[in-house]
C-alpha atoms as a PDB file:
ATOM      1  CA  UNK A   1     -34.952  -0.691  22.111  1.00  0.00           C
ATOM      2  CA  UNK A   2     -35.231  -4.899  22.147  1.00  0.00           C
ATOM      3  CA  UNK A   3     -32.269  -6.526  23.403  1.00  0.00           C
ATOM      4  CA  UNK A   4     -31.168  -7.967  19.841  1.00  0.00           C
ATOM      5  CA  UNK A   5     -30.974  -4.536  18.413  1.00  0.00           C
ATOM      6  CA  UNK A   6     -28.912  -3.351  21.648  1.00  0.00           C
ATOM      7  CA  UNK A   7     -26.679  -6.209  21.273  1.00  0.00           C
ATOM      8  CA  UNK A   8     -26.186  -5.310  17.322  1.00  0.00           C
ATOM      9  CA  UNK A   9     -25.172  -1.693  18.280  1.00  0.00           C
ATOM     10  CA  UNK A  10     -23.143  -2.911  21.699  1.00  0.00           C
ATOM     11  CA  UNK A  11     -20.987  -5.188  19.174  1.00  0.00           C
ATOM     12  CA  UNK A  12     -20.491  -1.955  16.172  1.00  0.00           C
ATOM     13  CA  UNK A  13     -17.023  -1.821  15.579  1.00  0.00           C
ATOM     14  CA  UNK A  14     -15.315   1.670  14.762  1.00  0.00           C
ATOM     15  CA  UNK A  15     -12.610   1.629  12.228  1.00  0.00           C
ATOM     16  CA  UNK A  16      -9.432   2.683  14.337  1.00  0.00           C
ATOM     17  CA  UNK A  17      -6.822   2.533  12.130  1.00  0.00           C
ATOM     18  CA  UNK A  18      -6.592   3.032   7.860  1.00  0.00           C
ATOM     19  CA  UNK A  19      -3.320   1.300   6.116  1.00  0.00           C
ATOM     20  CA  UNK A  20      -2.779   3.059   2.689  1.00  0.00           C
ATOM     21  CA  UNK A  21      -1.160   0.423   1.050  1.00  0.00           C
ATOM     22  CA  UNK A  22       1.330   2.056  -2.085  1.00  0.00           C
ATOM     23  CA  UNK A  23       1.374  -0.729  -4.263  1.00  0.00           C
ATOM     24  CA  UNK A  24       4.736  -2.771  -3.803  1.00  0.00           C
ATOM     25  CA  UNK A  25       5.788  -1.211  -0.348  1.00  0.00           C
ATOM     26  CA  UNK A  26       6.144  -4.334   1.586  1.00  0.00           C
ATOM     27  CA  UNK A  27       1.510  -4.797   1.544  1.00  0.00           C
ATOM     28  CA  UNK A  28       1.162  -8.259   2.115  1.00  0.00           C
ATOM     29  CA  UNK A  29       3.614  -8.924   4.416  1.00  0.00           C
ATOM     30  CA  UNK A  30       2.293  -5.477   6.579  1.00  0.00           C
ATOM     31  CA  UNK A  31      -1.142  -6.925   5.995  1.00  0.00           C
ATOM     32  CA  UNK A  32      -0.431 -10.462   7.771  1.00  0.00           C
ATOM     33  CA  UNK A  33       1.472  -8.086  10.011  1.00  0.00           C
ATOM     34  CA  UNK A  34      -1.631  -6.128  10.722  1.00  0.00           C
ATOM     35  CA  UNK A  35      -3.318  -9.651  11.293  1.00  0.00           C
ATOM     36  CA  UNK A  36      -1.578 -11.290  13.470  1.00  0.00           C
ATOM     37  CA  UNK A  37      -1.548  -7.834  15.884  1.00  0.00           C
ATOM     38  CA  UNK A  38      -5.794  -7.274  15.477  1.00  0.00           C
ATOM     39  CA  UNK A  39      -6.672 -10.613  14.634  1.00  0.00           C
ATOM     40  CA  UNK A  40      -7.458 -12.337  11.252  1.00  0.00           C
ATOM     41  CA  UNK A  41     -11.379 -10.856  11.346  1.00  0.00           C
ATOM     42  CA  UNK A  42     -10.697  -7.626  12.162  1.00  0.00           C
ATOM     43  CA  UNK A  43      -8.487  -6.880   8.776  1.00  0.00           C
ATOM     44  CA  UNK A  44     -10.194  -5.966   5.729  1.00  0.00           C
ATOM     45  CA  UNK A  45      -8.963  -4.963   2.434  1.00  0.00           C
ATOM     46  CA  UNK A  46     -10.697  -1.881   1.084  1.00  0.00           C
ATOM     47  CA  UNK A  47      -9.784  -1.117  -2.664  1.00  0.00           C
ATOM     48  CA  UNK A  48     -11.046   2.170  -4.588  1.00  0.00           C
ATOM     49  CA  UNK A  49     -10.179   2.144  -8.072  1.00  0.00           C
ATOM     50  CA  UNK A  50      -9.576   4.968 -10.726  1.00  0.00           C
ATOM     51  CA  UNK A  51     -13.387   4.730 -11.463  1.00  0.00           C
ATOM     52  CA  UNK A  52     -14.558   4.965  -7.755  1.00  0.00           C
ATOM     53  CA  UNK A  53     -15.655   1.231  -7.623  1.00  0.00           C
ATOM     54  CA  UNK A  54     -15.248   0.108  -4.107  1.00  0.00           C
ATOM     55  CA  UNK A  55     -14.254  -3.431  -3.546  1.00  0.00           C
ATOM     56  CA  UNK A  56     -14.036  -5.243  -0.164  1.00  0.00           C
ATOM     57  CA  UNK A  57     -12.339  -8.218   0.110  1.00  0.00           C
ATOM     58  CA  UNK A  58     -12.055  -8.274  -3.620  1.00  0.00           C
ATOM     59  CA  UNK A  59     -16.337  -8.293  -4.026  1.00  0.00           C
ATOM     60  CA  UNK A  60     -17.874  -5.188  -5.017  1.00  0.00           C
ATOM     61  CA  UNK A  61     -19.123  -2.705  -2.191  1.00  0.00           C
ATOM     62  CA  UNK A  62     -21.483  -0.654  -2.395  1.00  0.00           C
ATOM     63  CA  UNK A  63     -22.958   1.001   1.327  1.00  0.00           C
ATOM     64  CA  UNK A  64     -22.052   4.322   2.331  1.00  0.00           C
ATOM     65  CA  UNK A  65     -20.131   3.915   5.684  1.00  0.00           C
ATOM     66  CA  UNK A  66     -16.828   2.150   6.144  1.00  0.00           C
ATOM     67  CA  UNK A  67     -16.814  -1.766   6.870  1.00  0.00           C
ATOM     68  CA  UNK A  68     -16.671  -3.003  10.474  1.00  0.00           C
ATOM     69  CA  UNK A  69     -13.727  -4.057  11.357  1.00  0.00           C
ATOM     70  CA  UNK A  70     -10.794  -2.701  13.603  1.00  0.00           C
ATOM     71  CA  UNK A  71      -8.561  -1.692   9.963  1.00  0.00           C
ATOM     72  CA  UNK A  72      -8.706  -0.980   7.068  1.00  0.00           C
ATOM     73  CA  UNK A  73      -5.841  -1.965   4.374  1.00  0.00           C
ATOM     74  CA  UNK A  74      -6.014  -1.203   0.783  1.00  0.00           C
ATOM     75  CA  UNK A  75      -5.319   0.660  -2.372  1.00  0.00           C
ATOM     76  CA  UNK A  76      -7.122   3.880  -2.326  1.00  0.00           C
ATOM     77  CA  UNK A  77      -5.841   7.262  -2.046  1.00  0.00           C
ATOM     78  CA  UNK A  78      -6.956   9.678   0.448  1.00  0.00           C
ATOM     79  CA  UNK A  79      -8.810  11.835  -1.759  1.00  0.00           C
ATOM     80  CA  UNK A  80     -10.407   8.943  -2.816  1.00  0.00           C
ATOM     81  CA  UNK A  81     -11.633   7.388   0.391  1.00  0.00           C
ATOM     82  CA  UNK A  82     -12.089  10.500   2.490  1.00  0.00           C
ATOM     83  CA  UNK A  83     -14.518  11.398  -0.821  1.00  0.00           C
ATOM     84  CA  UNK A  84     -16.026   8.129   0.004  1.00  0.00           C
ATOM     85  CA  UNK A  85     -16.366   7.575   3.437  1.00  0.00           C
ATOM     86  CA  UNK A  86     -16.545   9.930   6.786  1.00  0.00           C
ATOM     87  CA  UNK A  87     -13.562   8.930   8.687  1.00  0.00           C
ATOM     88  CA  UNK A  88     -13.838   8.437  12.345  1.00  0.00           C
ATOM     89  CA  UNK A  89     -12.495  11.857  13.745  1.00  0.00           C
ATOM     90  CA  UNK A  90      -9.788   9.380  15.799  1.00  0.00           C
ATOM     91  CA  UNK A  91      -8.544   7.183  13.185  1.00  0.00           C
ATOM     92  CA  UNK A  92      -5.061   6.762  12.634  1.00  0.00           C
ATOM     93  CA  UNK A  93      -3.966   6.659   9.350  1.00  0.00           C
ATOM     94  CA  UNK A  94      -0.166   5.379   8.295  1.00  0.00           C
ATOM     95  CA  UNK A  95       1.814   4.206   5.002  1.00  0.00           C
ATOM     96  CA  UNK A  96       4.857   3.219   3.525  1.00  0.00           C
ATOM     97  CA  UNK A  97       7.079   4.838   0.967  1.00  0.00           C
ATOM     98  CA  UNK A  98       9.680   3.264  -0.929  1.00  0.00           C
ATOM     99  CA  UNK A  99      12.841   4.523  -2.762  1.00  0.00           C
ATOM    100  CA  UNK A 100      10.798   5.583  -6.072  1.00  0.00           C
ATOM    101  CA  UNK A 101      13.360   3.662  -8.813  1.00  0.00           C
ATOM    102  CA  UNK A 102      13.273   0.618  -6.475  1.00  0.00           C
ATOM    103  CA  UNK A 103       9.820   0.323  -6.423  1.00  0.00           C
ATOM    104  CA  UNK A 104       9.257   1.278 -10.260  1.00  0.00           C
ATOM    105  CA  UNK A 105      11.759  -1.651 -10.969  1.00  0.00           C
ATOM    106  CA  UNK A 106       9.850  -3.899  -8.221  1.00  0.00           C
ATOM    107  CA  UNK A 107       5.820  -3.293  -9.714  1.00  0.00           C
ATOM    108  CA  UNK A 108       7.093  -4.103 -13.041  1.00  0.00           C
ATOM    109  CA  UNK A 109       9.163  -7.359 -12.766  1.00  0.00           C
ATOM    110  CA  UNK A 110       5.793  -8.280 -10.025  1.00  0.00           C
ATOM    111  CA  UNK A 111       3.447  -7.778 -13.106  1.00  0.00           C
ATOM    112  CA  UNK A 112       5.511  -9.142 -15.649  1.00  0.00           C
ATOM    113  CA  UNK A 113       5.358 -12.644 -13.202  1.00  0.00           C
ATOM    114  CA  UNK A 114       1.972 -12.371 -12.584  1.00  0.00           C
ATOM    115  CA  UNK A 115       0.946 -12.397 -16.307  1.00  0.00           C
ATOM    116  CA  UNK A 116       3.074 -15.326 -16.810  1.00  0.00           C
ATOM    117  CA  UNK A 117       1.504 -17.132 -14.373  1.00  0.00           C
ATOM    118  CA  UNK A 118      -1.728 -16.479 -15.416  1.00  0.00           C
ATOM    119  CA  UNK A 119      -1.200 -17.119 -19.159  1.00  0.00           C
ATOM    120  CA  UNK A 120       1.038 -20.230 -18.157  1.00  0.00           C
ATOM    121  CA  UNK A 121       2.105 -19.540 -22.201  1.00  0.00           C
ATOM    122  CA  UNK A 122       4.497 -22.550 -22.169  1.00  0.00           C
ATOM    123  CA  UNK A 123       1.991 -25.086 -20.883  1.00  0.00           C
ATOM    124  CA  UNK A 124      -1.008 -23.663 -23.545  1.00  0.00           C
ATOM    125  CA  UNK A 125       1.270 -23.276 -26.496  1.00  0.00           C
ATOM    126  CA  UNK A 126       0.471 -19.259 -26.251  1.00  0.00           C
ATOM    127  CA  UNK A 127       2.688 -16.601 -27.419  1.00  0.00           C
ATOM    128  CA  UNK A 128       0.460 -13.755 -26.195  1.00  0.00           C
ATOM    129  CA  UNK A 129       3.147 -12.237 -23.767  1.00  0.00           C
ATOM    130  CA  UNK A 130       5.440 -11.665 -26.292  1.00  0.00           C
ATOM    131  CA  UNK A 131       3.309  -9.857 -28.556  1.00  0.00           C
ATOM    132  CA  UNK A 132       1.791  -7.666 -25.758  1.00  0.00           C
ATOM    133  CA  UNK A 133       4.814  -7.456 -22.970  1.00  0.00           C
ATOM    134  CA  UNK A 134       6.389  -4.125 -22.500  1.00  0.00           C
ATOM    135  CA  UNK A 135       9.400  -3.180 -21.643  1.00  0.00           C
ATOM    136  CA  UNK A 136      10.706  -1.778 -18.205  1.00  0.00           C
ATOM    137  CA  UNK A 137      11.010   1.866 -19.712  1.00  0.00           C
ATOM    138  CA  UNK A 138       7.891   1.390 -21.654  1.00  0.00           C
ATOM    139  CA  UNK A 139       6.068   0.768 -18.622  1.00  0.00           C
ATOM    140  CA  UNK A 140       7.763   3.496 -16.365  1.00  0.00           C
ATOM    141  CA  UNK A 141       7.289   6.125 -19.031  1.00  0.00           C
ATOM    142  CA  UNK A 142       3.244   5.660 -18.853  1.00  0.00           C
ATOM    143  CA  UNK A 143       1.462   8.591 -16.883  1.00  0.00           C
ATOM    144  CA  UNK A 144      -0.273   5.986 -14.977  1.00  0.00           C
ATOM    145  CA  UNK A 145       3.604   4.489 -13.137  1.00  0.00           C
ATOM    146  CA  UNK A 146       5.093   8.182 -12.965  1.00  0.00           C
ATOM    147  CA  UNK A 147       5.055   9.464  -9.652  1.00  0.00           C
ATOM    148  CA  UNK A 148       2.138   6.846  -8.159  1.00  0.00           C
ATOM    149  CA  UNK A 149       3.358   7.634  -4.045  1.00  0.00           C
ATOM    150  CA  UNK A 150       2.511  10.930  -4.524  1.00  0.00           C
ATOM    151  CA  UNK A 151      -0.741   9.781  -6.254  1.00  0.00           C
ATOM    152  CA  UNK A 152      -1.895   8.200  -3.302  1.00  0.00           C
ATOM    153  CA  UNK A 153      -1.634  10.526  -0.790  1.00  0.00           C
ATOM    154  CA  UNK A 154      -3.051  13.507  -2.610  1.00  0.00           C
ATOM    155  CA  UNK A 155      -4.729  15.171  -0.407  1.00  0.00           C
ATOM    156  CA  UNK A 156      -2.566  14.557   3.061  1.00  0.00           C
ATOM    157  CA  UNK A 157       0.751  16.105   4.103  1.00  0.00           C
ATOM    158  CA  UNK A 158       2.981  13.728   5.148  1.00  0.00           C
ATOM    159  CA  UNK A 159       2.522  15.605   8.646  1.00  0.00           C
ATOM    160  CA  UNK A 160      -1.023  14.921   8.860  1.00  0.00           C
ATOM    161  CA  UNK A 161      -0.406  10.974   8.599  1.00  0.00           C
ATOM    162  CA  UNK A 162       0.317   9.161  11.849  1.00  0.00           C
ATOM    163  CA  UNK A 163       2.829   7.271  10.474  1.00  0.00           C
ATOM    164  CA  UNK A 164       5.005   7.032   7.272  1.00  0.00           C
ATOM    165  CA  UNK A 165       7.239   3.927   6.854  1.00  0.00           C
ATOM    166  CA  UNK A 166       9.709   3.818   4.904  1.00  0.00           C
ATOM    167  CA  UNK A 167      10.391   0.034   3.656  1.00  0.00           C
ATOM    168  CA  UNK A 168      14.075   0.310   3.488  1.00  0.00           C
ATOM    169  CA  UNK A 169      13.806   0.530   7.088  1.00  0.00           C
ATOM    170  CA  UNK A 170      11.408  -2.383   7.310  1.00  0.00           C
ATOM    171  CA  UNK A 171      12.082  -3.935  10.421  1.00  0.00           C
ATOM    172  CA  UNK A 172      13.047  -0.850  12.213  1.00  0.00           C
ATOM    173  CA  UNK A 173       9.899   0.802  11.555  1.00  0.00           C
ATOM    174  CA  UNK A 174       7.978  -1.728  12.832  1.00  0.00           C
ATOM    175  CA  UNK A 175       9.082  -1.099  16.189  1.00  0.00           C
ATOM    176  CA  UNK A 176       8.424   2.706  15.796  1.00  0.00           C
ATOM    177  CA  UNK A 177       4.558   1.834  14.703  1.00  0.00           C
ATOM    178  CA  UNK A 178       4.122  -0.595  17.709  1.00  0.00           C
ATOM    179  CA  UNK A 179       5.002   2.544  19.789  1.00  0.00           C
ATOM    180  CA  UNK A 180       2.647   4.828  17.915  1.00  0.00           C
ATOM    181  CA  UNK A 181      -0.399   2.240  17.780  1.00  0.00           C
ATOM    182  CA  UNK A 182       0.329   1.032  21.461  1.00  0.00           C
ATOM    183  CA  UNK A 183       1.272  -2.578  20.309  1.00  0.00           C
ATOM    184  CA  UNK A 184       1.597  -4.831  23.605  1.00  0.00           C
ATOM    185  CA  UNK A 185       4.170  -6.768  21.605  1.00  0.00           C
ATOM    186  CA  UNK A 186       6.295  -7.155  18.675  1.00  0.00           C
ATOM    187  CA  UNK A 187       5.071  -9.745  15.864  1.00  0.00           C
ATOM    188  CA  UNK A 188       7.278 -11.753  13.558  1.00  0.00           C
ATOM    189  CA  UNK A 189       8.110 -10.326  10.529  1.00  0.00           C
ATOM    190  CA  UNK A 190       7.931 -12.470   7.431  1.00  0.00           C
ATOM    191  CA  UNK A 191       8.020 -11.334   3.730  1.00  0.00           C
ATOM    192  CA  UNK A 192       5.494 -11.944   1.049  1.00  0.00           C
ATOM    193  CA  UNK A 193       5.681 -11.568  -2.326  1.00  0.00           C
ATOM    194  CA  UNK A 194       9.076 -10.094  -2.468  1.00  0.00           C
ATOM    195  CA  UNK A 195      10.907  -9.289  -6.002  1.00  0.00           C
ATOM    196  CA  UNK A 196      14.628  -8.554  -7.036  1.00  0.00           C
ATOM    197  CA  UNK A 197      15.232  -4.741  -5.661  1.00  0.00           C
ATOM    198  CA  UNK A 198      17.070  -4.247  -9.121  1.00  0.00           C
ATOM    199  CA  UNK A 199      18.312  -6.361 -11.745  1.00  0.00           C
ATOM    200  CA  UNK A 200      21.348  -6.232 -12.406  1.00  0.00           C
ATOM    201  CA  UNK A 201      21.157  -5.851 -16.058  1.00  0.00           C
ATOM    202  CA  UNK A 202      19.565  -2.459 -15.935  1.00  0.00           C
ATOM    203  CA  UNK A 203      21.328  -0.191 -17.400  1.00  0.00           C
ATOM    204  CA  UNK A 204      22.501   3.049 -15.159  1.00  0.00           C
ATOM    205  CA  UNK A 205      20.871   5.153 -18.558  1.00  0.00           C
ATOM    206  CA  UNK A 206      17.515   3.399 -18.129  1.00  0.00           C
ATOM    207  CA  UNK A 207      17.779   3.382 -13.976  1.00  0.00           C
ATOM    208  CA  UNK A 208      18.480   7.695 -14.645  1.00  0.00           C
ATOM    209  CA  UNK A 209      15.627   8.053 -16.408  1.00  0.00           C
ATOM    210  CA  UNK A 210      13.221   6.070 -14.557  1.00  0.00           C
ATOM    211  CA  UNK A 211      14.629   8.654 -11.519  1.00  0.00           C
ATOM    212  CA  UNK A 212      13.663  11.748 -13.547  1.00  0.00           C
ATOM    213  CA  UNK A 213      10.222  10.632 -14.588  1.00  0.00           C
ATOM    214  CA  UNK A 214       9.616  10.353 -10.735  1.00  0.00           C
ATOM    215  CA  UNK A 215      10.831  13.677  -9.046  1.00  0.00           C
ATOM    216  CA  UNK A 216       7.839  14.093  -7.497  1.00  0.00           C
ATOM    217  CA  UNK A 217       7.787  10.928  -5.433  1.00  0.00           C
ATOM    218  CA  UNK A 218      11.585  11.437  -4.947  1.00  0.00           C
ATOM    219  CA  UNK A 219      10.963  14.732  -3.218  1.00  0.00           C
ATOM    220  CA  UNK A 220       8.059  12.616  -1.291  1.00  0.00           C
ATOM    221  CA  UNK A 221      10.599  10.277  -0.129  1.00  0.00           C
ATOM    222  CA  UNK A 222      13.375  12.144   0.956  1.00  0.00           C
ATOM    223  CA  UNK A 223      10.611  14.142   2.839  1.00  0.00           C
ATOM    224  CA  UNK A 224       9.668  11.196   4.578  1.00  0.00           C
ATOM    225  CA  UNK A 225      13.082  10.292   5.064  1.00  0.00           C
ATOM    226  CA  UNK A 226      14.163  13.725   6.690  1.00  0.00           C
ATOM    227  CA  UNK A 227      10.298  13.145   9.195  1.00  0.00           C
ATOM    228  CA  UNK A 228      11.858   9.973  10.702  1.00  0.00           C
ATOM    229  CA  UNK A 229      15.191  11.236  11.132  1.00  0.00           C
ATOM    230  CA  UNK A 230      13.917  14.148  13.512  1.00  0.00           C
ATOM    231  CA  UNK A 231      11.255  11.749  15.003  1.00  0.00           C
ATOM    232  CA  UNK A 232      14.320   9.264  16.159  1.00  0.00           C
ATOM    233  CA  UNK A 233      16.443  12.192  17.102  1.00  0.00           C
ATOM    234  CA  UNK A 234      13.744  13.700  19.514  1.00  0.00           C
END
């Protein structure tokens, strides 16, 4: 073997940890998080769409083996990339939940502001978003924003993960993943992207319904919830 192609396989870097990242569970700021702990180079986002496109960093992938690099955060779900990829057999794999309502409330006021920025209507004399925009219910009642936690971890108990967060414990949790990943220290915390938790002019009707077209991720969730309490009370 020449010395350049022992060097290449000396350097190889095994994935050793996967972040399942549930959109608008606290992703960016966990992913600078993630950074500041492994190092800007060794976090890569890894997204797997509805159609199996793979996309790292954004650009489209297409080998066979997982990217080099100490983590890997992204949308995916398990089925998804374990379908995709062969895991390392030591990998640790974690996520965050979210109260359900709270984070049906969160993804749609985050998309509504997105679209606005990108169609900047006032500046371009456009009335597009009008004409298109749906409203909160609309969008919760659409099969693809019922139940999207328990979506994305199809295919993995909540038991077989190394960690579940859960982001109204933020802060807290952070501490109990430095212990799991051996963390020498704690990193700051700052928060990206953050929207109103709920607005106060949704009505309790609307707030009840957007709860029963998510019982599935609400049994997910108190799941989790109950899995922490016994882990902290060991």
């Amino acid at each position: 073997m020449s010395l350049i192609r022992s060097m290449f396989f000396s350097k190889k870097i095994t994935p050793e940890l996967i972040s399942l990242h549930i959109p608008k569970t606290a992703g960016t700021s966990f992913r600078n998080i993630l950074k500041s702990v492994y190092g800007e180079e060794q976090v890569v986002r890894l997204d797997i769409n509805g159609k199996e496109d793979v996309r790292l960093n954004q650009i489209l992938y297409r080998e066979t083996q997982l990217p080099k690099a100490k983590v890997i955060h992204g949308h995916f779900t398990m089925e998804l990339i374990e379908n995709k990829f062969k895991l390392p057999p030591d990998v640790k794999v974690i996520t965050w939940l979210r109260d359900p309502v709270k984070r049906v409330v969160s993804n749609y006021f985050y998309l509504e502001s997105r679209l606005k920025e990108i169609l900047d209507e006032e500046n371009n004399n456009l009335n597009i978003l009008s004409k298109m925009q749906r409203t909160l219910i609309e969008y919760a009642r659409s099969e693809n924003s019922r139940n999207r936690q328990t979506k994305f971890v199809k295919g993995r108990s909540l038991e077989d993960f190394d960690f579940v967060g859960i982001q109204e414990h933020f802060e807290s949790d952070i501490g109990r993943l430095s212990k799991v990943l051996g963390w020498k220290e704690l990193p700051n915390i700052l928060y990206h992207n953050k929207t109103p938790e709920l607005k106060a002019d949704i009505s309790n009707e609307i707030l009840d319904e957007i709860y029963e077209l998510n019982k599935e991720d609400t049994e997910l969730y108190n799941k989790a919830i109950e899995l922490r309490n016994k882990l902290m009370n060991d």
